[in-house]
Each structure stands twice: as C-alpha cells, then as structure tokens.
PDB file of N, CA and C in Angstrom:
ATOM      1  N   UNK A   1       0.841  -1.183   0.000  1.00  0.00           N
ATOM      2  CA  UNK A   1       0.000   0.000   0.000  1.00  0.00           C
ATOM      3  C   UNK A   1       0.884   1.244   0.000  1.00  0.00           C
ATOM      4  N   UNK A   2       0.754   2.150  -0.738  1.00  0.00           N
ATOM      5  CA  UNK A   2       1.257   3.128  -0.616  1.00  0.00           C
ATOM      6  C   UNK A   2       0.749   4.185   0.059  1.00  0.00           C
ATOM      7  N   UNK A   3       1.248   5.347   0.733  1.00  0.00           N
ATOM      8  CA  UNK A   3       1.075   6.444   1.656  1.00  0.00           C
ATOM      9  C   UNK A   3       1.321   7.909   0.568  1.00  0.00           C
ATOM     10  N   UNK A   4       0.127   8.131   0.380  1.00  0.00           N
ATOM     11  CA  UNK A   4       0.021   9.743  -0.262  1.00  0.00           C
ATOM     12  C   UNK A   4       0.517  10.390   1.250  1.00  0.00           C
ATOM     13  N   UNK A   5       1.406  11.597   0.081  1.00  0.00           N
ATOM     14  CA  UNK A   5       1.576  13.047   0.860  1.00  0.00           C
ATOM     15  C   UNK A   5       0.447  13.677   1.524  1.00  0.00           C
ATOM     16  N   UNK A   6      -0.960  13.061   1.067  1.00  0.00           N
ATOM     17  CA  UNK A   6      -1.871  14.005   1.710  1.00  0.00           C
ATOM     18  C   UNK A   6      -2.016  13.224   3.213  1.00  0.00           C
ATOM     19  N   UNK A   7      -2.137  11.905   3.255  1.00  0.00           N
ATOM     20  CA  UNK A   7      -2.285  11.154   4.558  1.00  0.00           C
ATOM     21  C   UNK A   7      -1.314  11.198   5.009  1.00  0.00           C
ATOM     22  N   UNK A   8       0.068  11.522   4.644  1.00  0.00           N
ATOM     23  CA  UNK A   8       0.988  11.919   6.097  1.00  0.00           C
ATOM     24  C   UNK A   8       0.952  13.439   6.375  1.00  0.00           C
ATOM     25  N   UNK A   9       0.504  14.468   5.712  1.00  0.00           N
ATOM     26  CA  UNK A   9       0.334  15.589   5.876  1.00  0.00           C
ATOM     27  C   UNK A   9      -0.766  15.626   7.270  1.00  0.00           C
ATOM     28  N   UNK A  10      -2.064  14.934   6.677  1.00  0.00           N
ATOM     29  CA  UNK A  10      -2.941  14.431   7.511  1.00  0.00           C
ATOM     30  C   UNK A  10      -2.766  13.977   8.887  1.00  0.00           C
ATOM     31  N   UNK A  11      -1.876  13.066   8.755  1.00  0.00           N
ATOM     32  CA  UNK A  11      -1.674  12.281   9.834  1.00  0.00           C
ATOM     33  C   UNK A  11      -0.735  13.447  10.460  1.00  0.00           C
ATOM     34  N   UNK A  12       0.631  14.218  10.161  1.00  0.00           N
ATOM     35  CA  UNK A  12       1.075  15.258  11.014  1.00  0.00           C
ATOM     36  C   UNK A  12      -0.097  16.382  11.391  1.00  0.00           C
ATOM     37  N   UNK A  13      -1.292  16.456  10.449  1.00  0.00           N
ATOM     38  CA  UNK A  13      -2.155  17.906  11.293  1.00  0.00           C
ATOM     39  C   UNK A  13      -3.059  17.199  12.639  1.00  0.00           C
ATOM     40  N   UNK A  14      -2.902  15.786  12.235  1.00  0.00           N
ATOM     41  CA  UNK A  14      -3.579  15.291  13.993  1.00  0.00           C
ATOM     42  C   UNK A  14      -2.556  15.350  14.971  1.00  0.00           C
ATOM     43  N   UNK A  15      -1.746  14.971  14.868  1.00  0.00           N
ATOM     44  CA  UNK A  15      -0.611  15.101  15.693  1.00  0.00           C
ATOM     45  C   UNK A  15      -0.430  16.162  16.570  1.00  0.00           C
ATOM     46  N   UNK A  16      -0.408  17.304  15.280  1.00  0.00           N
ATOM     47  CA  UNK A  16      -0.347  18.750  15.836  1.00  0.00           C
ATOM     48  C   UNK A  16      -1.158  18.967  17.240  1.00  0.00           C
ATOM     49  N   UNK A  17      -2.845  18.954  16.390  1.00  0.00           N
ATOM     50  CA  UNK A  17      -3.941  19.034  17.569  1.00  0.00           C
ATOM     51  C   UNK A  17      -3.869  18.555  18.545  1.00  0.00           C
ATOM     52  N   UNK A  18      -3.372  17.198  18.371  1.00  0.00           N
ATOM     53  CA  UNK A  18      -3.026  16.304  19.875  1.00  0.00           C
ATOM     54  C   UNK A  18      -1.945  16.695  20.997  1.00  0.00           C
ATOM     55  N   UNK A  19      -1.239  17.494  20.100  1.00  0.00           N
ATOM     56  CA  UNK A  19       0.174  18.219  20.512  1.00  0.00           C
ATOM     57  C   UNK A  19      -0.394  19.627  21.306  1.00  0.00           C
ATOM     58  N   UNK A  20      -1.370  20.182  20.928  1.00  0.00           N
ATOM     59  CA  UNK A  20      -2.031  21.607  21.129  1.00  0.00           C
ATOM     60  C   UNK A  20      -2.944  21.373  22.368  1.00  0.00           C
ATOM     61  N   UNK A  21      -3.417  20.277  22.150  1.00  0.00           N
ATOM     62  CA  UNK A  21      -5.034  19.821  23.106  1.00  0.00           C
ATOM     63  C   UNK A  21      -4.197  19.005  24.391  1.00  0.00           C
ATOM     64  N   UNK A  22      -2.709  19.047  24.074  1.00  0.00           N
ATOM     65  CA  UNK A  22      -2.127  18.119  25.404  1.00  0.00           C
ATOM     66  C   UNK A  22      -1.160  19.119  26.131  1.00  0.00           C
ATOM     67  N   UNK A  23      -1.317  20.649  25.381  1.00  0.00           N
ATOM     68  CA  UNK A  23      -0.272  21.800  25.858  1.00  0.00           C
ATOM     69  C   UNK A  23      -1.805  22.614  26.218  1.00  0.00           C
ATOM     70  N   UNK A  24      -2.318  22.581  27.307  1.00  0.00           N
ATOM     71  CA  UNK A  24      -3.830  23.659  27.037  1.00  0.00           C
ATOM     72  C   UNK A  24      -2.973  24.581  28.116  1.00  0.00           C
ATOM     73  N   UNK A  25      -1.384  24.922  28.536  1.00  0.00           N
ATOM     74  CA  UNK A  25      -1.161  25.409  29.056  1.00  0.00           C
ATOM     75  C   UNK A  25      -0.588  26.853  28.342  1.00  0.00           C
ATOM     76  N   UNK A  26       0.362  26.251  27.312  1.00  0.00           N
ATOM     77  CA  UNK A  26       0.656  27.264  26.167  1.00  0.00           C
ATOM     78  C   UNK A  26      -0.900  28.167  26.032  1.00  0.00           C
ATOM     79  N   UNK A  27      -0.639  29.206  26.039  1.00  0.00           N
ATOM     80  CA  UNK A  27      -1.610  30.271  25.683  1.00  0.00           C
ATOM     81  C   UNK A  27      -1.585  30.898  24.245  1.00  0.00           C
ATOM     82  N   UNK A  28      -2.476  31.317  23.433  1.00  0.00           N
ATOM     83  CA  UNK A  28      -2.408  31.414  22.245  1.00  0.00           C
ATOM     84  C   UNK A  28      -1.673  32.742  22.785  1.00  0.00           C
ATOM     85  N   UNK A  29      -1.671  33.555  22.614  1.00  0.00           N
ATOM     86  CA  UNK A  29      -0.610  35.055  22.971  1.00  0.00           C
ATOM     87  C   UNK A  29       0.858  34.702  22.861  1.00  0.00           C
ATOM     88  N   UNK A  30       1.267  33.135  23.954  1.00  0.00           N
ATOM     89  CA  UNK A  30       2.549  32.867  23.713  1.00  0.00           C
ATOM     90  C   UNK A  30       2.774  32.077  22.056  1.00  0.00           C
ATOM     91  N   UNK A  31       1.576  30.890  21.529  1.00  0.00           N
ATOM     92  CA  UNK A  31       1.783  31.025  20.492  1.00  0.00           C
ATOM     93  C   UNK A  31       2.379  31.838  19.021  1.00  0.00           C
ATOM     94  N   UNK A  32       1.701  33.102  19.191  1.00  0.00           N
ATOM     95  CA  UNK A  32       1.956  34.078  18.204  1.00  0.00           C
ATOM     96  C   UNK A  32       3.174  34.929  18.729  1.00  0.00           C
ATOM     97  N   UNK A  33       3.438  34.710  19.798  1.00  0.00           N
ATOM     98  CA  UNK A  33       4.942  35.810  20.187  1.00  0.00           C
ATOM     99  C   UNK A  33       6.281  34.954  19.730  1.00  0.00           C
ATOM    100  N   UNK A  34       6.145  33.494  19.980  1.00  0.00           N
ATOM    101  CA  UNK A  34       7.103  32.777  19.321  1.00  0.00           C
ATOM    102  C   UNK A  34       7.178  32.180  18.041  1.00  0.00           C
ATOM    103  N   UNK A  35       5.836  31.662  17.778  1.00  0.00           N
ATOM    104  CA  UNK A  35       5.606  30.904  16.703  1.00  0.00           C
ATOM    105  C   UNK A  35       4.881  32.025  15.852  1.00  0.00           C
ATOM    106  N   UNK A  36       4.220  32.832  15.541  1.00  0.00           N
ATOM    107  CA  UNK A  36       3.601  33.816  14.642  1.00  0.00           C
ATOM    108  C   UNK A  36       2.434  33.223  14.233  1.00  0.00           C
ATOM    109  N   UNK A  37       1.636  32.084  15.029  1.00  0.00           N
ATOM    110  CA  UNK A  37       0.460  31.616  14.567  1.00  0.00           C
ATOM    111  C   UNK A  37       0.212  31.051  15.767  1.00  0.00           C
ATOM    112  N   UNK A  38      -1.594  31.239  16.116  1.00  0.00           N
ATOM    113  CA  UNK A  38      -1.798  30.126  17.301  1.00  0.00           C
ATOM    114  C   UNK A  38      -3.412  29.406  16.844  1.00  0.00           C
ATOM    115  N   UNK A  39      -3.775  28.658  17.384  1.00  0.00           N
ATOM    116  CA  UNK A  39      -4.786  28.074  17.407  1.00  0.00           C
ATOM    117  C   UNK A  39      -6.143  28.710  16.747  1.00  0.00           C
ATOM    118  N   UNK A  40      -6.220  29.712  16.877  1.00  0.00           N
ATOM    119  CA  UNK A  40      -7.332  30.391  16.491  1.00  0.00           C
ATOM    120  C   UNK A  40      -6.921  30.638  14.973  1.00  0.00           C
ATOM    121  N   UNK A  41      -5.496  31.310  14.254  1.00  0.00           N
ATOM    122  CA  UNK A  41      -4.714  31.159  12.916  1.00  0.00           C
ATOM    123  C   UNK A  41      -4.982  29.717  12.360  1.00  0.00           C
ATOM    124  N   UNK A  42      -5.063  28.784  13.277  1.00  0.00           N
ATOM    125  CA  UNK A  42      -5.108  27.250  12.667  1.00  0.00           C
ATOM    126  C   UNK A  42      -6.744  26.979  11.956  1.00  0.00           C
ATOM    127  N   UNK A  43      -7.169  27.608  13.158  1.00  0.00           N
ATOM    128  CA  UNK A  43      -8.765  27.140  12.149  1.00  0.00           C
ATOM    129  C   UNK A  43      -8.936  28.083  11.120  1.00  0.00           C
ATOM    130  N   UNK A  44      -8.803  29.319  11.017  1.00  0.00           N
ATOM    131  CA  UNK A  44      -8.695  30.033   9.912  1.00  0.00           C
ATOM    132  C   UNK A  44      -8.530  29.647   9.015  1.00  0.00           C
ATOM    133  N   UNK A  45      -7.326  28.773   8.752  1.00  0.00           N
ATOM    134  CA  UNK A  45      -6.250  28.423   7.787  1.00  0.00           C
ATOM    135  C   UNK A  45      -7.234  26.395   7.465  1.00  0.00           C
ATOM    136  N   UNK A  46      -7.780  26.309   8.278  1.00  0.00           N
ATOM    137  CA  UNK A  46      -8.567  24.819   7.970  1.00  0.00           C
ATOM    138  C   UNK A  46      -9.869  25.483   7.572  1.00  0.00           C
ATOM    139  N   UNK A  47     -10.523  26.564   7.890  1.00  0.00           N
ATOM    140  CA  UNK A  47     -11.925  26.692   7.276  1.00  0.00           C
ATOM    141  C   UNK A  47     -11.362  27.511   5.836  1.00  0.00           C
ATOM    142  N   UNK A  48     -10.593  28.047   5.245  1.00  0.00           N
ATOM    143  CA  UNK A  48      -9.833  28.199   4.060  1.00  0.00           C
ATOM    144  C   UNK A  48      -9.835  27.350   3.135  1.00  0.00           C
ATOM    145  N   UNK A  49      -8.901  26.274   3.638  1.00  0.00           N
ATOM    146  CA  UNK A  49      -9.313  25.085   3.335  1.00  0.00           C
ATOM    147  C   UNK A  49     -10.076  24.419   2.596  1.00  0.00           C
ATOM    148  N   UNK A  50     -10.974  24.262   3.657  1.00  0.00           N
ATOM    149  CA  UNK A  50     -12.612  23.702   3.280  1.00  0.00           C
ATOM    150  C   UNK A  50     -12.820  24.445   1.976  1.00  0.00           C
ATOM    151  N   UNK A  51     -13.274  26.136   2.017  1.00  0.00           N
ATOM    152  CA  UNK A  51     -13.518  26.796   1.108  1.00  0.00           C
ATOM    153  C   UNK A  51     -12.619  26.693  -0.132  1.00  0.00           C
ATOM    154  N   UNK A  52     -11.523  26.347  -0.205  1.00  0.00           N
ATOM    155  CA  UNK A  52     -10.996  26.179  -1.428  1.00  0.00           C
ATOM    156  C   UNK A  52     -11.794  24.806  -2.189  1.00  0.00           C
ATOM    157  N   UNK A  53     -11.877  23.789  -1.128  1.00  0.00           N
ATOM    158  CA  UNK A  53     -12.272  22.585  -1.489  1.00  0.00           C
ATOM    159  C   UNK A  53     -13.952  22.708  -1.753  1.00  0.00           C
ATOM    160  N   UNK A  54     -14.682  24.014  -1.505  1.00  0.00           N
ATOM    161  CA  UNK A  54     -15.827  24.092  -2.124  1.00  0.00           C
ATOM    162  C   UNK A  54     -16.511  23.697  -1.004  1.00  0.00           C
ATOM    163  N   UNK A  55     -16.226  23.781   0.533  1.00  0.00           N
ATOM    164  CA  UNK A  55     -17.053  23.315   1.563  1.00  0.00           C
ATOM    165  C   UNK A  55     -16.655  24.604   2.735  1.00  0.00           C
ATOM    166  N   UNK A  56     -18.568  24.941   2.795  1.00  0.00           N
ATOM    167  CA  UNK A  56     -18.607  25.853   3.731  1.00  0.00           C
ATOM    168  C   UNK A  56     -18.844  25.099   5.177  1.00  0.00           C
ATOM    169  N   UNK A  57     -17.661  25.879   6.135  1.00  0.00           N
ATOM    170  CA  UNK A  57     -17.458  25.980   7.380  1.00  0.00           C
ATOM    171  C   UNK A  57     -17.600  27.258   7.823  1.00  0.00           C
ATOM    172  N   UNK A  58     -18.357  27.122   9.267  1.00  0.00           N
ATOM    173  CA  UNK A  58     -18.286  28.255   9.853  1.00  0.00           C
ATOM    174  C   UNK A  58     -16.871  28.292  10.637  1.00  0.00           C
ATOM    175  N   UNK A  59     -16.972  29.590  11.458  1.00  0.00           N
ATOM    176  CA  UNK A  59     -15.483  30.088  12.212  1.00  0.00           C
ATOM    177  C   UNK A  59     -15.564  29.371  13.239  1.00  0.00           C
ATOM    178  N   UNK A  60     -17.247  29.167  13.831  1.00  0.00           N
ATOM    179  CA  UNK A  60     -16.908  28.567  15.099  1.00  0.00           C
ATOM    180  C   UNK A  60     -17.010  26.888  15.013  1.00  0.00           C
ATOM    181  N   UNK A  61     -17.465  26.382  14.032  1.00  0.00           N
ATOM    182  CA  UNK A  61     -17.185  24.870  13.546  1.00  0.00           C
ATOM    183  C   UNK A  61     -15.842  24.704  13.538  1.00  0.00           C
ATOM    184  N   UNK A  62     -14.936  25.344  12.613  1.00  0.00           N
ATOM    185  CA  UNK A  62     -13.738  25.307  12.310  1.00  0.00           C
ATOM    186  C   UNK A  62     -13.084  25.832  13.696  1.00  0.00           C
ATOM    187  N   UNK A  63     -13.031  26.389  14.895  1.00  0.00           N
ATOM    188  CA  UNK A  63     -12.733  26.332  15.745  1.00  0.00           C
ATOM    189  C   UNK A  63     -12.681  25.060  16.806  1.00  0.00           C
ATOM    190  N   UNK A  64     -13.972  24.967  16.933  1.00  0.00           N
ATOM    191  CA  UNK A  64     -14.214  23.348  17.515  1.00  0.00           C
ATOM    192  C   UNK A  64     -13.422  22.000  17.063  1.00  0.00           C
ATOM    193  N   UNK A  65     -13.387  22.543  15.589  1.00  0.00           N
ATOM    194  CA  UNK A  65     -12.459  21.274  15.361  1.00  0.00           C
ATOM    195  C   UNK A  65     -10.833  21.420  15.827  1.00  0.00           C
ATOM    196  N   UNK A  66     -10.529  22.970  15.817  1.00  0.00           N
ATOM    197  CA  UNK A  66      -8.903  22.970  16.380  1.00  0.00           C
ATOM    198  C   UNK A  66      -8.795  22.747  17.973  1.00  0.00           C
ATOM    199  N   UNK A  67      -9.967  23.366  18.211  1.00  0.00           N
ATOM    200  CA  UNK A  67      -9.787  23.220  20.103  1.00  0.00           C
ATOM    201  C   UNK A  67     -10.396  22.048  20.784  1.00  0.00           C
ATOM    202  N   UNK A  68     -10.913  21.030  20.175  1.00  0.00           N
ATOM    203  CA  UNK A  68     -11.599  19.841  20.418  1.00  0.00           C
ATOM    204  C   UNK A  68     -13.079  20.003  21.627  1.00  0.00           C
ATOM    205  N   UNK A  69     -13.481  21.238  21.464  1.00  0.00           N
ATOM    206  CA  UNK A  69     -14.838  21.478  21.574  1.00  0.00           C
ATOM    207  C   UNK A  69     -15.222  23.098  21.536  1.00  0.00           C
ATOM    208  N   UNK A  70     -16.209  23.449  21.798  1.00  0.00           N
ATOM    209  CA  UNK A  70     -16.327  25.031  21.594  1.00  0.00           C
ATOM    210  C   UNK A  70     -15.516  25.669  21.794  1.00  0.00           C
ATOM    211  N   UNK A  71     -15.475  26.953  21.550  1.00  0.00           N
ATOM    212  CA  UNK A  71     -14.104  27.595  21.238  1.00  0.00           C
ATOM    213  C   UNK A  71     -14.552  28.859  22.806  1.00  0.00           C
ATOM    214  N   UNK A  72     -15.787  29.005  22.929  1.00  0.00           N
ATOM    215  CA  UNK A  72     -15.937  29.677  24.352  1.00  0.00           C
ATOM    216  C   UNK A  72     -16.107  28.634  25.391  1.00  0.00           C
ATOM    217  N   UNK A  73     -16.137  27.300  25.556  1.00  0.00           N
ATOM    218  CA  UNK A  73     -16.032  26.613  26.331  1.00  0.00           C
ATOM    219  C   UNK A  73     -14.098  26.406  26.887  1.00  0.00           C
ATOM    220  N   UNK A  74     -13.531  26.559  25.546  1.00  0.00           N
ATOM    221  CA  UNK A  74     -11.980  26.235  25.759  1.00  0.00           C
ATOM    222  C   UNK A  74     -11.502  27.514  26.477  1.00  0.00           C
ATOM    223  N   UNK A  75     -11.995  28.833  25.795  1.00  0.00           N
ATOM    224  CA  UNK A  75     -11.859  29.836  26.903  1.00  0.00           C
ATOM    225  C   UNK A  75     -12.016  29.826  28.136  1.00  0.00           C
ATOM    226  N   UNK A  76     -13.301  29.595  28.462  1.00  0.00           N
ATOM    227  CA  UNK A  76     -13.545  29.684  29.799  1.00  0.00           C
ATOM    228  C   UNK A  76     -12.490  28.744  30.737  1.00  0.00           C
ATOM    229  N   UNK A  77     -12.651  27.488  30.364  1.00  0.00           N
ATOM    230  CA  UNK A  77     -11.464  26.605  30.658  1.00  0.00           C
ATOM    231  C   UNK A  77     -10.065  26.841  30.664  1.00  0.00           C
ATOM    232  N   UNK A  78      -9.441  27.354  29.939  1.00  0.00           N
ATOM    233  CA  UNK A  78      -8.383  27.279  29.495  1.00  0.00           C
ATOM    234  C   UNK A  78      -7.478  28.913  29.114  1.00  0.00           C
ATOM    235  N   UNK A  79      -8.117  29.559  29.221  1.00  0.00           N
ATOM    236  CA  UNK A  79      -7.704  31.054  28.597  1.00  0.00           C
ATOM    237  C   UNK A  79      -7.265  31.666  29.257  1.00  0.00           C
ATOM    238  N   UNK A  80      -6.321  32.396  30.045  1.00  0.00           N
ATOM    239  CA  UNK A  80      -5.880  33.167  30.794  1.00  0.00           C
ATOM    240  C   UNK A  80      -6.018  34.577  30.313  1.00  0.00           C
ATOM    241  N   UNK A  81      -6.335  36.077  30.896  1.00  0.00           N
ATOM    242  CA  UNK A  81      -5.775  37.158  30.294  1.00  0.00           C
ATOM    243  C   UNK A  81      -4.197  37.052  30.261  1.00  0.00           C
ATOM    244  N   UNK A  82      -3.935  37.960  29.153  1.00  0.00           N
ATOM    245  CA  UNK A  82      -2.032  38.215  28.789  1.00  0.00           C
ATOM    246  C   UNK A  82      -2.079  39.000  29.922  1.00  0.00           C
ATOM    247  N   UNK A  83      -0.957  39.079  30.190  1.00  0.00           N
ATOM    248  CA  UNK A  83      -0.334  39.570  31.306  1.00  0.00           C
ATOM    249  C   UNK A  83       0.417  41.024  30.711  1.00  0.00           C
ATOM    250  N   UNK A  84       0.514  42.051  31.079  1.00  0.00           N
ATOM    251  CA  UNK A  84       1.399  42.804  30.749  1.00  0.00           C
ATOM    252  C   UNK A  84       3.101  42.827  30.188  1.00  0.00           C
ATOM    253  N   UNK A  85       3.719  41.444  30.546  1.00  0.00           N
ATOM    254  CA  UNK A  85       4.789  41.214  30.111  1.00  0.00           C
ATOM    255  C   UNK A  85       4.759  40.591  28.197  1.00  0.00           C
ATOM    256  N   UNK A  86       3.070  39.839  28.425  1.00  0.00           N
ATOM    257  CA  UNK A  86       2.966  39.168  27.186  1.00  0.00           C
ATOM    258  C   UNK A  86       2.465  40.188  26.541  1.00  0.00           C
ATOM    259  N   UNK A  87       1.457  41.085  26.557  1.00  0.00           N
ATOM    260  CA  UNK A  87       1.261  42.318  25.864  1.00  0.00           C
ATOM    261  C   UNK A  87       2.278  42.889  24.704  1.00  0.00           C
ATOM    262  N   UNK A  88       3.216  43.306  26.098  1.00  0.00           N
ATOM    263  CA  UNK A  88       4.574  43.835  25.094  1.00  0.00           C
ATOM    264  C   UNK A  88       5.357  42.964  24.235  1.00  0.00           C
ATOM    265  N   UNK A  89       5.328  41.486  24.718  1.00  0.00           N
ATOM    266  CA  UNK A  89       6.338  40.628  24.066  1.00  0.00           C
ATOM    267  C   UNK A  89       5.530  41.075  22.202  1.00  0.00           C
ATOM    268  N   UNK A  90       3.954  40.935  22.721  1.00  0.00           N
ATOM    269  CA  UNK A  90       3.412  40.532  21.632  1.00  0.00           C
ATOM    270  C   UNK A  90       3.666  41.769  20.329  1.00  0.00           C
ATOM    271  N   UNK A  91       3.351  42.588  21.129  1.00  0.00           N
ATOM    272  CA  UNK A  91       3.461  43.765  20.341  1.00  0.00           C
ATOM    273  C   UNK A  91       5.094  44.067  19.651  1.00  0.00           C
ATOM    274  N   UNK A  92       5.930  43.822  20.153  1.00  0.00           N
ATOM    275  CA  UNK A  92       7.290  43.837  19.515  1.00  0.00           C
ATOM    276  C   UNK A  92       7.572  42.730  18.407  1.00  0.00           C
ATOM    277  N   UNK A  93       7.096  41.736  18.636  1.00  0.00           N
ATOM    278  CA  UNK A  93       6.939  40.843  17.719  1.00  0.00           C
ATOM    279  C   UNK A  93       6.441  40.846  16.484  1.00  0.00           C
ATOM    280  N   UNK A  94       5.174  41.634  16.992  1.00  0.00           N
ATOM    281  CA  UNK A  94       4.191  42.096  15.206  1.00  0.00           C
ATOM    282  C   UNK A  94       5.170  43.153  14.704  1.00  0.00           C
ATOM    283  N   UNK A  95       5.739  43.874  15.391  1.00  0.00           N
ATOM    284  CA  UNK A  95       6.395  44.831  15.120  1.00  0.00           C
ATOM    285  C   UNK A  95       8.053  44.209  14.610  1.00  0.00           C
ATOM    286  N   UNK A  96       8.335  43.105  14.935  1.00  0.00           N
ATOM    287  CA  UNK A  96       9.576  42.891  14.159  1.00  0.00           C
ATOM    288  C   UNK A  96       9.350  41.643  12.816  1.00  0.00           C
ATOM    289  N   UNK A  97       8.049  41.011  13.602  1.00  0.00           N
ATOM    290  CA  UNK A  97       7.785  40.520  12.341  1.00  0.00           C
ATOM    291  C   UNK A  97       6.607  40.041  11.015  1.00  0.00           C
ATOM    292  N   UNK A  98       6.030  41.621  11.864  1.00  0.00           N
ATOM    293  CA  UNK A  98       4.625  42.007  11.064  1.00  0.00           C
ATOM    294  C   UNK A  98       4.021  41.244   9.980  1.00  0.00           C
TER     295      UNK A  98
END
C-alpha cells in the first residue's frame, strides 16, 4: 500500500492538535509571540481550506475542530488574560515581524 503526501500531511495535522489539546497550558498570545500563529490562525487556515475545497465551514465549527470542543467553552477553561509582560512581548513581535 502506498502512503500519499496528503495522509501523512494528515496524519502530522492530527498530531499537531493532539500536541495543542495536550499543551492547554501554552496560551495562544505565547503562540503568536514565538511561533507567529496560534490556534485560532489554525482554524482560519482549515476553514480556508474547506472553502478552497468548495465546503462551507463556519469560524466557530472550524474552531471546535482545532480546540476539540467550543471555542468559548476552551476559553472559559483554558484562557488566561495576557499579562502585561505578554502584551509587550506581543506587540514587539508584530512589530519585528509584522
């Protein structure tokens, strides 16, 4: 049997999630200050996706699927406010790498 690029592509974007949904400590703020994308960029970029492929998703469907259930349930759970140190990190960041 052979393995298309799309099923290991596949198989690394579960990974990811599993990787994301097993870090619910990482905060999306620290996401985008180091990495320049966080969780909320991910479903964006999967309901895109869809739409290229001719399938409408909503934002908060396509959320649910990155955060493995509502996306104001993962908040409430899981969301911290940024802190004033992350504020600035964040803001220098867009600013160096807009």
């Amino acid at each position: 049997m052979t393995t298309s690029a799309t099923e290991l592509e596949a198989a690394a974007f579960r990974r990811l999630l599993a990787h994301l949904d097993a870090r619910k400590d990482v905060q999306n703020i620290d996401l985008m200050i180091n990495a320049g994308f966080c969780r909320n960029c991910l479903a964006d970029w999967y309901r895109e996706a869809a739409a290229e492929q001719g399938v409408e998703l909503s934002k908060d469907a396509a959320r649910e699927r990155i955060y493995g259930m509502p996306f104001t349930q993962w908040k409430q759970l899981h969301q911290k406010d940024a802190t004033p140190e992350q504020l600035a990190a964040f803001e220098r960041a867009q600013k160096e790498h807009g």
